[in-house]
Protein backbone atom coordinates (compact mmCIF):
# COMPACT_ATOMS: atom_id res chain seq x y z
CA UNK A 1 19.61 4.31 14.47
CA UNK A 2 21.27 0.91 15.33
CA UNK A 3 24.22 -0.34 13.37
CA UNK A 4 21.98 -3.15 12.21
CA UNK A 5 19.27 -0.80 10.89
CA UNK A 6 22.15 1.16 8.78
CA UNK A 7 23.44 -1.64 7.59
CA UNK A 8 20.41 -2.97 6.15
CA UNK A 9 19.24 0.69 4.39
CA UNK A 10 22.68 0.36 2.90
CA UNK A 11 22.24 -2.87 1.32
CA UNK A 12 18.59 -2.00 0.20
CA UNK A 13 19.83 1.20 -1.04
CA UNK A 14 22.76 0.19 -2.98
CA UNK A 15 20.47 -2.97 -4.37
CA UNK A 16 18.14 -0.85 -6.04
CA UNK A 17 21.46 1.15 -7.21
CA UNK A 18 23.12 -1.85 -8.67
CA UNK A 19 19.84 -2.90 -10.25
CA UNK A 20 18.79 0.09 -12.31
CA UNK A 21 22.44 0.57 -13.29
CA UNK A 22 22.88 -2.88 -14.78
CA UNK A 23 19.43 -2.11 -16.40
CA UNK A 24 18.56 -6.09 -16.12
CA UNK A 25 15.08 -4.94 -15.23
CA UNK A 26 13.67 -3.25 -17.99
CA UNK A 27 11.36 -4.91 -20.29
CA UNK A 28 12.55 -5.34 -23.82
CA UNK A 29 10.85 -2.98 -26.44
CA UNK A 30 9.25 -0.85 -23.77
CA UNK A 31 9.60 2.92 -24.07
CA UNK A 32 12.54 4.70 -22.37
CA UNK A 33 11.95 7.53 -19.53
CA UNK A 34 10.66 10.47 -21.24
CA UNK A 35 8.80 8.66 -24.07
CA UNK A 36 6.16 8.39 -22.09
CA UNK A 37 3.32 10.47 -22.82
CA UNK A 38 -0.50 10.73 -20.51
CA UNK A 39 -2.47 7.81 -20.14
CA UNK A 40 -1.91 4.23 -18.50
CA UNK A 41 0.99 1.32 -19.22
CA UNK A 42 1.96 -1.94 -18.55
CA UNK A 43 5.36 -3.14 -17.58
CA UNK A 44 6.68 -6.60 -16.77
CA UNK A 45 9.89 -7.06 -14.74
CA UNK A 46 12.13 -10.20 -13.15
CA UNK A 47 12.25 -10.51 -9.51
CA UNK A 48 12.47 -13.60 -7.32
CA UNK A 49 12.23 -15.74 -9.41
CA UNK A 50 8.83 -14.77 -11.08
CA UNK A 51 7.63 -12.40 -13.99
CA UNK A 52 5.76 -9.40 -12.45
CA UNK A 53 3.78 -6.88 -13.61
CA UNK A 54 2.47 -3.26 -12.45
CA UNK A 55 0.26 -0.19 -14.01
CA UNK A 56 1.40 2.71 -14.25
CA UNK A 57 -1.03 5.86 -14.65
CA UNK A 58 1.09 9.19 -16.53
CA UNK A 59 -0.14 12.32 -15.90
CA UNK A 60 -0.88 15.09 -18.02
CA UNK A 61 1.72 17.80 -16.10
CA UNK A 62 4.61 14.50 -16.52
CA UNK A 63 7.78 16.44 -17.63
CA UNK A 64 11.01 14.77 -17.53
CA UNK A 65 12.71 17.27 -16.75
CA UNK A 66 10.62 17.87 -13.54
CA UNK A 67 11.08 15.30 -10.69
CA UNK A 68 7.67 13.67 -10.05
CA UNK A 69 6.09 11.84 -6.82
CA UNK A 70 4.93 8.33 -7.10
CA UNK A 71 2.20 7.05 -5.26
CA UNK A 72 2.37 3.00 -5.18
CA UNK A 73 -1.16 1.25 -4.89
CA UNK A 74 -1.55 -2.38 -3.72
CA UNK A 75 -4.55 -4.12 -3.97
CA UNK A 76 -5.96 -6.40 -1.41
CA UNK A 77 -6.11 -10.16 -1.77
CA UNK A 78 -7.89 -11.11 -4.59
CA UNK A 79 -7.37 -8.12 -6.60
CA UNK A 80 -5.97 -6.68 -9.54
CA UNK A 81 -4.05 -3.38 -9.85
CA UNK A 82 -6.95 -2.89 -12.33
CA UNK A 83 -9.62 -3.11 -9.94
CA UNK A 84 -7.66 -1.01 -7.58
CA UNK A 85 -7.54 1.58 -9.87
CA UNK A 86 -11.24 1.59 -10.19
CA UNK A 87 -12.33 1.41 -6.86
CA UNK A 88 -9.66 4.00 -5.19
CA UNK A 89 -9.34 5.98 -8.67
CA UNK A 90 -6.01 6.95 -7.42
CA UNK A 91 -5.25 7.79 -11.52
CA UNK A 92 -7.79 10.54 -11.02
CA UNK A 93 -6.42 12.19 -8.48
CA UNK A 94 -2.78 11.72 -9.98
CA UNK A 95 -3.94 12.99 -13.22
CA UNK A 96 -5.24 16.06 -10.60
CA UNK A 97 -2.06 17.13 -8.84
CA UNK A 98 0.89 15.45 -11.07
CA UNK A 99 2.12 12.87 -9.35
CA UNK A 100 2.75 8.84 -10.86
CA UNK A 101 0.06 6.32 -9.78
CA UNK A 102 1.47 2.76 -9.77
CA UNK A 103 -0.22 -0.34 -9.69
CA UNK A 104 1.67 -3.88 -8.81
CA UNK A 105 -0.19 -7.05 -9.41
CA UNK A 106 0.12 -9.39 -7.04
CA UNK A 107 1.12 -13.15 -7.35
CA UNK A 108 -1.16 -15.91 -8.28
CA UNK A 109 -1.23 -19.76 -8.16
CA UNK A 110 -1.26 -20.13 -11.49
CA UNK A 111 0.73 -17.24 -13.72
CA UNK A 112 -0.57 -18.57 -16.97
CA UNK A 113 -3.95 -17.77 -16.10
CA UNK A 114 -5.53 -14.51 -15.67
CA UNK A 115 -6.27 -13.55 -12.59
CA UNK A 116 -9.48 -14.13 -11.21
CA UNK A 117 -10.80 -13.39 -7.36
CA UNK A 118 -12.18 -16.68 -6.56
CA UNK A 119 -10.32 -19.23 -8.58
CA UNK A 120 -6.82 -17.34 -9.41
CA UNK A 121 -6.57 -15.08 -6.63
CA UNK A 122 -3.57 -12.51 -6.48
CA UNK A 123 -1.95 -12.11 -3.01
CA UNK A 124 1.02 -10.25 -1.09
CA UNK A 125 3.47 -11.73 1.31
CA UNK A 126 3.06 -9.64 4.11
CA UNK A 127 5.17 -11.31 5.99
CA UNK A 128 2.13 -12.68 8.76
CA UNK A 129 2.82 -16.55 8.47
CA UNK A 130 -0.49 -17.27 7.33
CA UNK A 131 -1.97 -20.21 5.85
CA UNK A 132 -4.50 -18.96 4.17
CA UNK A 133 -2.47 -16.41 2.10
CA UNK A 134 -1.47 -17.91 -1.27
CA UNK A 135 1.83 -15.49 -1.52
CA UNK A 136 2.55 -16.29 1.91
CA UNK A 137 2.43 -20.02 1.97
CA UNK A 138 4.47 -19.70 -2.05
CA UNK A 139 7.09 -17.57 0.06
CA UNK A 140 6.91 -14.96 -2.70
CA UNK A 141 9.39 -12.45 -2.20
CA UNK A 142 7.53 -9.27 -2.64
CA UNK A 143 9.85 -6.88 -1.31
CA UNK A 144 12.04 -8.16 -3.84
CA UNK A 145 9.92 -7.30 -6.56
CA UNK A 146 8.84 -3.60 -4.87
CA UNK A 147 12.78 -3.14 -4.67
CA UNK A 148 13.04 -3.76 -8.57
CA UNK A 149 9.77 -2.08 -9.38
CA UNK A 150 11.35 1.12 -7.73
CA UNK A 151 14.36 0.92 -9.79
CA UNK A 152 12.52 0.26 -12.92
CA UNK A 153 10.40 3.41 -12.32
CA UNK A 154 13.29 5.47 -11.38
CA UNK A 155 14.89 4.33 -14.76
CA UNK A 156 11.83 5.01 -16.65
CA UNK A 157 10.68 8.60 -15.60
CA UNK A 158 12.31 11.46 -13.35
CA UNK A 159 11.06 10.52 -9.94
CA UNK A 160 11.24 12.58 -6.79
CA UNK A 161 12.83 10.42 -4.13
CA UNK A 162 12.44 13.00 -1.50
CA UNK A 163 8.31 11.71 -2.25
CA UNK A 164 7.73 8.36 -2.70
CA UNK A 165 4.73 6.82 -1.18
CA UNK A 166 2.71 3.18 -0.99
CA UNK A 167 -0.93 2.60 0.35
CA UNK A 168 -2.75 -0.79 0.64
CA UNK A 169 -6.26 -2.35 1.01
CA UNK A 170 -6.24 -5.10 3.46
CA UNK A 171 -4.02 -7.54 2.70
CA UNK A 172 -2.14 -4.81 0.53
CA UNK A 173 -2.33 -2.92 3.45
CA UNK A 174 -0.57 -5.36 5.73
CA UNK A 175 2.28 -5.68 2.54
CA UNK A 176 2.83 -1.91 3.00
CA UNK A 177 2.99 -1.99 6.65
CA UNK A 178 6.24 -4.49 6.01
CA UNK A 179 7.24 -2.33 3.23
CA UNK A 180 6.84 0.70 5.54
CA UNK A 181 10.09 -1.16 7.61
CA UNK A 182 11.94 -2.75 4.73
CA UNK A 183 11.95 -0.07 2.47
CA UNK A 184 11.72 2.64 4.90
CA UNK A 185 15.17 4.48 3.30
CA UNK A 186 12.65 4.75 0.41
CA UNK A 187 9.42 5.73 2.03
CA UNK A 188 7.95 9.05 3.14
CA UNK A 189 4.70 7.82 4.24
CA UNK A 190 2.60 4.70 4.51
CA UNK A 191 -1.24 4.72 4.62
CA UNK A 192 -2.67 1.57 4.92
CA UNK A 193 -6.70 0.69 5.22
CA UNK A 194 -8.46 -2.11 6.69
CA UNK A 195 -5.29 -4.59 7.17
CA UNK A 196 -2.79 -5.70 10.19
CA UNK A 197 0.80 -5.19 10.78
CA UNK A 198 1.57 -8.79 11.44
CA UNK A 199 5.12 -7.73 12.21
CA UNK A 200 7.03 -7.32 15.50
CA UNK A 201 9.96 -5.93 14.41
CA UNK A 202 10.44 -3.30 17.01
CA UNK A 203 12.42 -0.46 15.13
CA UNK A 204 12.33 1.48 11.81
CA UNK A 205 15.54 2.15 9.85
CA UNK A 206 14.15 5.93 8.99
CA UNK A 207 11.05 7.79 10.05
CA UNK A 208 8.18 6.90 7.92
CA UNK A 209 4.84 8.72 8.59
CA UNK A 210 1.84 6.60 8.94
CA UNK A 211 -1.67 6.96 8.40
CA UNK A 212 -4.39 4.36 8.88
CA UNK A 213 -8.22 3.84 7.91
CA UNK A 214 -10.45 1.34 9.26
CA UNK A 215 -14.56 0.51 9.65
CA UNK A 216 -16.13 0.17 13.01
CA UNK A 217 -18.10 -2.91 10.99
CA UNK A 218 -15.55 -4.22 9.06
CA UNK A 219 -15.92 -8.16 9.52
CA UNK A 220 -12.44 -9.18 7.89
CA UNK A 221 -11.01 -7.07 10.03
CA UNK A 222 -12.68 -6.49 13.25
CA UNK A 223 -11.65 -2.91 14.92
CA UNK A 224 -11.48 -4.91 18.57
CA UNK A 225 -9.82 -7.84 17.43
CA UNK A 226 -11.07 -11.70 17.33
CA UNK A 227 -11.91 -14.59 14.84
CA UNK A 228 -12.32 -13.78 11.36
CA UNK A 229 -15.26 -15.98 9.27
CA UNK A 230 -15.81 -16.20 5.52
CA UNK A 231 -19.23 -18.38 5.67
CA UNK A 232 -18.68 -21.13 7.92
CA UNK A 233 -15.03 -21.51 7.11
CA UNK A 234 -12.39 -19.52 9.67
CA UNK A 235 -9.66 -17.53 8.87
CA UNK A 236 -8.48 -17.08 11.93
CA UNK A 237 -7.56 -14.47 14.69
CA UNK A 238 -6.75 -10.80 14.10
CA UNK A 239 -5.59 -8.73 16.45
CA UNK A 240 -7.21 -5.53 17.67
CA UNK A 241 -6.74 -2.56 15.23
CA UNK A 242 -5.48 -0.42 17.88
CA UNK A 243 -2.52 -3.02 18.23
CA UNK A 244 -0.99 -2.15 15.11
CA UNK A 245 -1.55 2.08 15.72
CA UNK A 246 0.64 1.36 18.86
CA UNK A 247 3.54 -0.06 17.00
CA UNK A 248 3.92 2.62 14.88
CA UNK A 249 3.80 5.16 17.56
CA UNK A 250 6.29 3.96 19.59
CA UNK A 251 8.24 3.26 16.64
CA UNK A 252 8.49 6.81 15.86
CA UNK A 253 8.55 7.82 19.47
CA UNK A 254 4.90 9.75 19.16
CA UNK A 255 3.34 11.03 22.32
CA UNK A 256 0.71 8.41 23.94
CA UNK A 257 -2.27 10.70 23.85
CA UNK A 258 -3.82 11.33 20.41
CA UNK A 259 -5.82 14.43 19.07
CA UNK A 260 -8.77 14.79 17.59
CA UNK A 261 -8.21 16.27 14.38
CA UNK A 262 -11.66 15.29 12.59
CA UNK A 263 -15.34 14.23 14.00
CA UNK A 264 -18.09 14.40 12.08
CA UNK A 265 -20.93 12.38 10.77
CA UNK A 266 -19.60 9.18 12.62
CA UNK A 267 -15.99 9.35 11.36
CA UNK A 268 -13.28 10.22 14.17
CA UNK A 269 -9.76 11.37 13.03
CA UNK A 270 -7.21 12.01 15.43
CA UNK A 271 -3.35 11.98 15.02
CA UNK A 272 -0.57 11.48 17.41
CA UNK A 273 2.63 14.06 17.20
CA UNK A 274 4.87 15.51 17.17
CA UNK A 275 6.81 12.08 16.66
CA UNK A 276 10.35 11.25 15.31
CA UNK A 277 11.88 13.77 12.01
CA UNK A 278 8.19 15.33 11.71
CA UNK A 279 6.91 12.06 11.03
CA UNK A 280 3.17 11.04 12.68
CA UNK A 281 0.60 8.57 13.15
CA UNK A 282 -2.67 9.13 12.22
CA UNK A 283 -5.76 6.96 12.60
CA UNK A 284 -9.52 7.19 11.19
CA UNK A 285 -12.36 5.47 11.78
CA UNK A 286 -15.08 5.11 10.05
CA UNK A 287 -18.97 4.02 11.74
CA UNK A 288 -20.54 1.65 9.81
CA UNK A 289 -18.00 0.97 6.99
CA UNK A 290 -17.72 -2.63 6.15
CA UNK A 291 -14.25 -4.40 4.42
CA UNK A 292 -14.46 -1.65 1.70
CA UNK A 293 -12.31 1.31 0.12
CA UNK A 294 -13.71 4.25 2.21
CA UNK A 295 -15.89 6.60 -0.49
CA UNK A 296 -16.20 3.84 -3.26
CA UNK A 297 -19.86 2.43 -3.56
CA UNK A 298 -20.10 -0.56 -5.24
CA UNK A 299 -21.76 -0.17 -8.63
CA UNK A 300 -25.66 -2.02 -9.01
CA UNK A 301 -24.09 -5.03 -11.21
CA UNK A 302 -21.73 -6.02 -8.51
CA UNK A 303 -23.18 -9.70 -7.09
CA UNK A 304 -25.38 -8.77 -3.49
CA UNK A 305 -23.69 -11.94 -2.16
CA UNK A 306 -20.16 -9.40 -1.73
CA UNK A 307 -22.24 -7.52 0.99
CA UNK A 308 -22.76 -10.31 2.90
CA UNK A 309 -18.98 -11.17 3.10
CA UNK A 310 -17.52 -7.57 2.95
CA UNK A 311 -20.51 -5.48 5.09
CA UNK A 312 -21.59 -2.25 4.23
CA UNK A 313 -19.64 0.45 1.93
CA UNK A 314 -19.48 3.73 2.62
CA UNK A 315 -19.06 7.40 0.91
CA UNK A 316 -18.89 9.57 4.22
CA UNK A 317 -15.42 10.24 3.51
CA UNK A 318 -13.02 9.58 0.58
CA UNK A 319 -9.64 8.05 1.57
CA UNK A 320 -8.31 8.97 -1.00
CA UNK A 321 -8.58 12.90 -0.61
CA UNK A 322 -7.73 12.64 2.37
CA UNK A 323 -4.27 10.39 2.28
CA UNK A 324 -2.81 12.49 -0.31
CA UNK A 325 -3.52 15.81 1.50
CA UNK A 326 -1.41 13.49 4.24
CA UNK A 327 1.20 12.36 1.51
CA UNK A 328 1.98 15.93 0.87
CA UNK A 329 2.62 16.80 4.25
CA UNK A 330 5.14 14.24 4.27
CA UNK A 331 8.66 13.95 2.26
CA UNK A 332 11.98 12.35 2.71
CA UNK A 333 14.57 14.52 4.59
């Protein structure tokens, strides 16, 4: 590891140290770790500048005096942590094997107003420069307020540090991809679907597994790369998806050569190891699968004009089976 990349763990580290033991990030009148009891809350918090918010799903086995993963899940652009929690259901499966769900909101144009996908859109600064990203071109610091929601969560419950974990949706995919580097001292794995690591930062701090999900048909974010078009308006030029798996494998030092770990029914899963610390890269793709959570059909009352933008969903798999059976694999040495 280069002196640089200690350097910086250390000052992320002993940030989120200084911040829970100050305690200037807990929300007045909110329960205290332990009080908690099954079921879903709401917590605000200061950071950069802003007043966040995040759910948080309890699960039935919670114990404080048991140490307990946390699964962080960001929504893409335009979402809610509410939505996200519907459409990945990522409080089911924590209420299933014990583990905290977490949900940040994004940021919005307007904080006063509720959040709304096509006039009050909540976004991530995923660190890609782009115009069209409202969090982006607000310079939001969102690592910021990932680095305070961690030490609020570690002052509210008994958390396992040895197995924290964050997953995205497009452009909360490309926010974990930066938090997968900035917050790696933190991290045991990444999974990230349908987004872009916009970053060229050519090193990790500490070995963070990855695993990424994308559709062959996905037109926000087009497997081979090229222009990206929301009815006649452009959005610009993503790279190839296989741009981003490279990255991460020769950040972790990971053998060229994948294998096939999964084929059938048009999805392809292969992984590339043994890389850096028992850390990996894994990749699946899904034929057919639009810009959508892999597994989640939209219900009937959702507007048809979302197809037309977004493609087709699919249930042939269900990311999020499968990315926790890879989150368990996976824990901080």
């Amino acid at each position: 590891m280069a002196r640089s990349d200690r350097a910086a763990s250390r000052i992320v580290r002993n940030r989120v140290v200084l911040l829970v033991g100050v305690g200037v990030l807990l929300m007045a009148g909110c329960r205290q770790p332990g009080e908690e009891i099954a079921g879903n809350y709401r917590f605000r918090i200061q950071a950069g500048g802003l007043e966040r918010e995040y759910l948080v799903h309890v699960p039935p086995q919670y114990s404080p005096d048991r140490p307990t993963p946390v699964v962080m899940m960001f929504h893409g652009g335009g979402g809610t942590a509410q939505s996200a929690m519907v459409e990945t259901k990522w409080d089911t499966k924590a209420a299933q094997e014990g583990f905290l769900a977490v949900f940040p909101e994004g940021s919005r144009p307007n904080p006063e107003r509720p959040a709304s996908f096509l006039e009050n859109p909540q976004t991530w600064n995923d660190g890609s420069g782009r115009e069209n990203v409202g969090a982006v071109q607000r310079n939001v610091d969102d690592v910021a307020f990932i680095t305070a929601l961690l030490a609020d969560i570690m002052a509210r419950f008994n958390v396992d540090r040895r197995r924290i974990y964050a997953v995205g949706f497009s452009n909360g995919g490309a926010m974990v991809f930066r938090l997968g580097r900035e917050l790696s001292s933190f991290l045991a794995a990444i999974a990230c679907v349908a987004a872009t690591d916009w970053l060229d930062t050519p090193e990790v701090a500490t070995p963070v597994a990855m695993l990424y999900m994308t559709g062959t048909a996905d037109p926000l974010n087009p497997i081979d790369g090229g222009e990206v078009f929301i009815g006649q308006r452009s959005y610009g030029v993503k790279p190839p998806v296989q741009q981003s798996i490279d990255k991460w494998v020769e950040m972790l030092g990971c053998p060229a050569d994948p294998i096939t770990i999964y084929a059938s029914d048009g999805v392809l899963g292969v992984t590339y190891r043994p890389c850096t610390e028992e850390s990996e890269v894994v990749l699946y793709t899904i034929d057919g699968l639009g810009h959508w959570w892999p597994g989640w059909i939209p219900p009937k009352e959702y507007p048809s004009w979302l197809r037309d933008i977004f493609g087709e969903p699919s249930d042939k798999i269900m990311a999020t089976e499968i990315i926790w059976e890879f989150f368990r694999r996976h824990q901080k040495k």
